[in-house]
Structure formats: C-alpha cells, structure tokens
Protein backbone atom coordinates (compact mmCIF):
# COMPACT_ATOMS: atom_id res chain seq x y z
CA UNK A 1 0.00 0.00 0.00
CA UNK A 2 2.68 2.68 0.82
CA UNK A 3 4.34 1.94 -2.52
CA UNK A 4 1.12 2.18 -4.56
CA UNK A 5 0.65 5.93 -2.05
CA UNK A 6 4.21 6.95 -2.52
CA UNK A 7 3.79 6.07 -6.54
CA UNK A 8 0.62 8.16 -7.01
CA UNK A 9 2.55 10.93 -4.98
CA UNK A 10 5.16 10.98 -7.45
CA UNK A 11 2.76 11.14 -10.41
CA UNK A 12 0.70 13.92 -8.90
CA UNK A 13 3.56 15.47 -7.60
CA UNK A 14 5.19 15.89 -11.64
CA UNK A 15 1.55 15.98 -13.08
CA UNK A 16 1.39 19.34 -11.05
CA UNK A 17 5.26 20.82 -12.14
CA UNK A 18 4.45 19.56 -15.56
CA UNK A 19 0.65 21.93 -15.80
CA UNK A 20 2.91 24.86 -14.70
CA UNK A 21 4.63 24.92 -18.33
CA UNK A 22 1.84 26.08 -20.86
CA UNK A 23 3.99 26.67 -23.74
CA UNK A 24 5.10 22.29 -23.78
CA UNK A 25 3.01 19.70 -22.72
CA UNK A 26 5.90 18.05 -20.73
CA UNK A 27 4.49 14.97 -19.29
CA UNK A 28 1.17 14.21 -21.80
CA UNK A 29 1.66 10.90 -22.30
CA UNK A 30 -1.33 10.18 -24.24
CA UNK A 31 -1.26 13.04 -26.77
CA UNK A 32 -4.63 14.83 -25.69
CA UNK A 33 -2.94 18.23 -25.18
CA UNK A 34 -2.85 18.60 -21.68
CA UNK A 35 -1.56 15.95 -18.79
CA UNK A 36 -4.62 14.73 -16.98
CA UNK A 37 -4.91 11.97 -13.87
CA UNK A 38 -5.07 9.82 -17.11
CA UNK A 39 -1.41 10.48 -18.09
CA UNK A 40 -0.87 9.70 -14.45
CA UNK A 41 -2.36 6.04 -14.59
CA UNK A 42 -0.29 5.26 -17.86
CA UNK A 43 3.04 6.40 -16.40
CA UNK A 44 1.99 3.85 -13.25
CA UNK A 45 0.76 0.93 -15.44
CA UNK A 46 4.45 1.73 -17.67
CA UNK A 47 6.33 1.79 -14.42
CA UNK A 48 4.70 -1.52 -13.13
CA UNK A 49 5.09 -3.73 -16.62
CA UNK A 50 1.56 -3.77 -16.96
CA UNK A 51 -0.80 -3.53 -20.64
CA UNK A 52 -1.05 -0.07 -22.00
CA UNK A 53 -3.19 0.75 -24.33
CA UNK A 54 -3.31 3.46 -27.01
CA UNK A 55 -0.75 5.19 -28.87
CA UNK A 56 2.22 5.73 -26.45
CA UNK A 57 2.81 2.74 -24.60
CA UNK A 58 6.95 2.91 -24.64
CA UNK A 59 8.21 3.57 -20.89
CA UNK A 60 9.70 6.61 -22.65
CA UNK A 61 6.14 8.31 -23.07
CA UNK A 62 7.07 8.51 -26.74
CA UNK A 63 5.10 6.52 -29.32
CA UNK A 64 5.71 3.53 -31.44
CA UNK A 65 4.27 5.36 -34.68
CA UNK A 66 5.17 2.44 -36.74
CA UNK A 67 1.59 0.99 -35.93
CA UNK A 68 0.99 3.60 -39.05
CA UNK A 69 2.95 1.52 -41.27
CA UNK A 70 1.99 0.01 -44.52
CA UNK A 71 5.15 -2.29 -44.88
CA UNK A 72 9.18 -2.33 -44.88
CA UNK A 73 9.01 -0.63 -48.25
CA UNK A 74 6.96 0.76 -51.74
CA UNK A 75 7.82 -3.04 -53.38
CA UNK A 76 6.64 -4.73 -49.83
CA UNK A 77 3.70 -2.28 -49.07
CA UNK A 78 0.66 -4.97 -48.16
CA UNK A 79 -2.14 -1.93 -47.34
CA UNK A 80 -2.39 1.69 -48.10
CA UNK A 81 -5.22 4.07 -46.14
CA UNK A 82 -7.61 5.26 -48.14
CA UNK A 83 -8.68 9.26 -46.13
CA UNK A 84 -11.34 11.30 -46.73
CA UNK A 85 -10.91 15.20 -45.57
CA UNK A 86 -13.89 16.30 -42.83
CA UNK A 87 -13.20 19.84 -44.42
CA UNK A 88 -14.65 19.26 -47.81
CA UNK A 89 -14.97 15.24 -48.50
CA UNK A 90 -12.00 14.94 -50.56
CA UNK A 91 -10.36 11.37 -51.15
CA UNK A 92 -6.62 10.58 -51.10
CA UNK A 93 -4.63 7.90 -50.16
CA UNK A 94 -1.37 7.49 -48.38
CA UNK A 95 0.72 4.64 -47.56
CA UNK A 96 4.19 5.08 -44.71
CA UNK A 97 6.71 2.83 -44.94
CA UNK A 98 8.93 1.67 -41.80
CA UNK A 99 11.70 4.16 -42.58
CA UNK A 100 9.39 6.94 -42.49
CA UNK A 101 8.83 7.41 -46.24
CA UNK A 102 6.00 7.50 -48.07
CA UNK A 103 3.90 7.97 -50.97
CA UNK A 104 0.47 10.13 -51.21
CA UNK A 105 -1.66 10.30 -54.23
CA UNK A 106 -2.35 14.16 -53.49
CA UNK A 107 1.36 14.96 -52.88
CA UNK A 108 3.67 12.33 -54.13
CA UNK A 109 6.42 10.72 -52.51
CA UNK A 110 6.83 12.45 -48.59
CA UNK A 111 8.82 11.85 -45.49
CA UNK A 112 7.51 11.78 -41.79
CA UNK A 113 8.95 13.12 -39.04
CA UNK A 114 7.93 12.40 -35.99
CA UNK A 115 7.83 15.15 -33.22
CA UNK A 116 6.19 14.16 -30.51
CA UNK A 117 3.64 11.61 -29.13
CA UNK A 118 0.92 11.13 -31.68
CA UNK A 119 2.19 14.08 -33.84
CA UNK A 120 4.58 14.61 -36.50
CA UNK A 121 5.52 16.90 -39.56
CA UNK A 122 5.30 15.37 -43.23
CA UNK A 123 7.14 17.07 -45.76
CA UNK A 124 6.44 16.47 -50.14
CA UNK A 125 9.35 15.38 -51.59
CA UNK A 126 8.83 16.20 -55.19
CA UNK A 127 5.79 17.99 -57.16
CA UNK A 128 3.89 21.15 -57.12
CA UNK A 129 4.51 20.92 -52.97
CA UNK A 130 8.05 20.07 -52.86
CA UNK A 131 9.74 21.47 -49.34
CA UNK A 132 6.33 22.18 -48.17
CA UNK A 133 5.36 20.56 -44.79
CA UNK A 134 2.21 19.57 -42.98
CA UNK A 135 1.73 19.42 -38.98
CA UNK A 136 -0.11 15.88 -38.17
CA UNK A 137 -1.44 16.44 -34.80
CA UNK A 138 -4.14 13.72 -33.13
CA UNK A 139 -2.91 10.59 -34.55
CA UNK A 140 -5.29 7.80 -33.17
CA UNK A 141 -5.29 3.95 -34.36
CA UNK A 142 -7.67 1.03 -34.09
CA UNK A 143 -7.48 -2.07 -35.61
CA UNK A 144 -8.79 -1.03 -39.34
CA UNK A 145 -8.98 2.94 -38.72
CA UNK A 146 -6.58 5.96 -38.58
CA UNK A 147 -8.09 9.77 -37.77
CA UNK A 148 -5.75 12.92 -37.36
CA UNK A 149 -5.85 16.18 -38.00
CA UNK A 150 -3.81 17.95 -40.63
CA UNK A 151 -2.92 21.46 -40.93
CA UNK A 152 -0.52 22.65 -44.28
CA UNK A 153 -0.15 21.43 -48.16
CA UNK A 154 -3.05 24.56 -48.58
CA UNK A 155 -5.34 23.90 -45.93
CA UNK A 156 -6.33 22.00 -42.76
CA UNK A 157 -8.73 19.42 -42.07
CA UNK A 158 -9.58 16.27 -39.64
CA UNK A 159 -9.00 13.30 -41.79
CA UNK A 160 -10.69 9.80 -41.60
CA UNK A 161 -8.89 6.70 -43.25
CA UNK A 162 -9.51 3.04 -43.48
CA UNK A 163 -7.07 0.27 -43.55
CA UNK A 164 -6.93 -0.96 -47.31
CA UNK A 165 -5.20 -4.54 -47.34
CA UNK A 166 -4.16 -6.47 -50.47
C-alpha cells in the first residue's frame, strides 16, 4: 500500500510541475494536449510492466508510430489508407513505410517526421509541394482505422482513413 501511495505521490507530484509549463506539454503521455490523472495512470501501469493501451505505450512516453505503417518498403507495401478530408470530402490515399517514407496520391512521394507523441511533420518530396510541410497532430489507431488532424499542403482538415489490405 505505501508503494502504490508513494507512486501516485510521485505522479501527482510531476503531473502538477508539468501543468505549470503552458507553452510544452511536458508529461502528456497520451497526446490529448494537456496531462490529466489519465497520463498519471499510464506512467503507473508503464512503471509496473503492466498492458497499456493506445498510442504511447513505450516507458519513454514517446510513441511507437510504426503501428501507421503500410510495410518495410513501396515493393513490400501490403495496405495503403484510403482518407477522406472532414473539411470538404475529398479522397486521397497514403501509404508510410517503416523508414518513415512514403507515398500520397495528393502529394507524391513524402517523409515523416515524428515530433512528438501522436504528432509529426510530413514534408512532399517532389511535385507542385516540394519542401512544403504539414503538422499531423491527433494521430489515433484502431485495428482497421486511422483519424488525425492535418494542418498545411493549402489547408487544414480532420482526416478519416480506413485500412486498405491487399
């Protein structure tokens, strides 16, 4: 008991250093834009080797964004996502490969940086778009369905995609 007391101490404890900084979320562990008691109970479950679910399970508080991937490479892809923008309905498709390349059928070929926990920046690597870069903010994956929200390449928008597997 004084373990599990002393544990939640610590958590509030940097829950309540971390809300001081409003310019960085320091210490959201689950992305949502602010550290909540939620953050708190992932950074115990990490701690104690137990499940976490979502996004950023890595005792780091970073996130495995390979969960986004489509394959190794173009030749090996075996899915792409097929999106659709909230904005105005448009249809694209995207598919990331594990070394953080991709290819787009609204911007060509791209590479992914990510920044943070369920965020990152793609930039177009050839085209109309070249250099240009998009912030991906939101990132959240179930089994067959990817949402985030997008703001650059000429607009922003929440996008909804579906797992495509062949």
């Amino acid at each position: 008991m004084w373990r599990l007391h002393c544990g939640i101490s610590v958590v509030l404890t940097v829950l309540a250093l971390t809300t001081v900084a409003q310019a960085q979320v320091c210490g959201d562990v689950n992305g949502s834009g602010a550290v909540t008691v939620t953050d708190g109970v992932l950074v115990l479950r990490m701690a104690a080797g137990l499940p976490v679910t979502g996004n950023c399970a890595s005792p780091s508080g970073g996130c495995d964004l390979t969960i986004l991937t489509n394959g190794p490479s173009p030749g090996t892809a075996t899915s792409v996502w097929s999106c659709v923008t909230a904005f105005d309905g448009h249809g694209f498709q995207f598919a990331l490969y594990k070394d953080f390349t991709g290819t787009s059928t609204d911007i060509g070929p791209f590479s992914f940086l990510q920044n943070g926990c369920l965020q990152g920046i793609a930039t177009a690597l050839a085209g109309p778009l070249v250099d240009q870069q998009a912030r991906i903010t939101n990132l959240n994956r179930t089994n067959t369905m990817l949402t985030f929200h997008q703001e650059g390449f000429g607009g922003q928008s929440d996008i909804s995609c579906a797992l495509q597997t062949f």
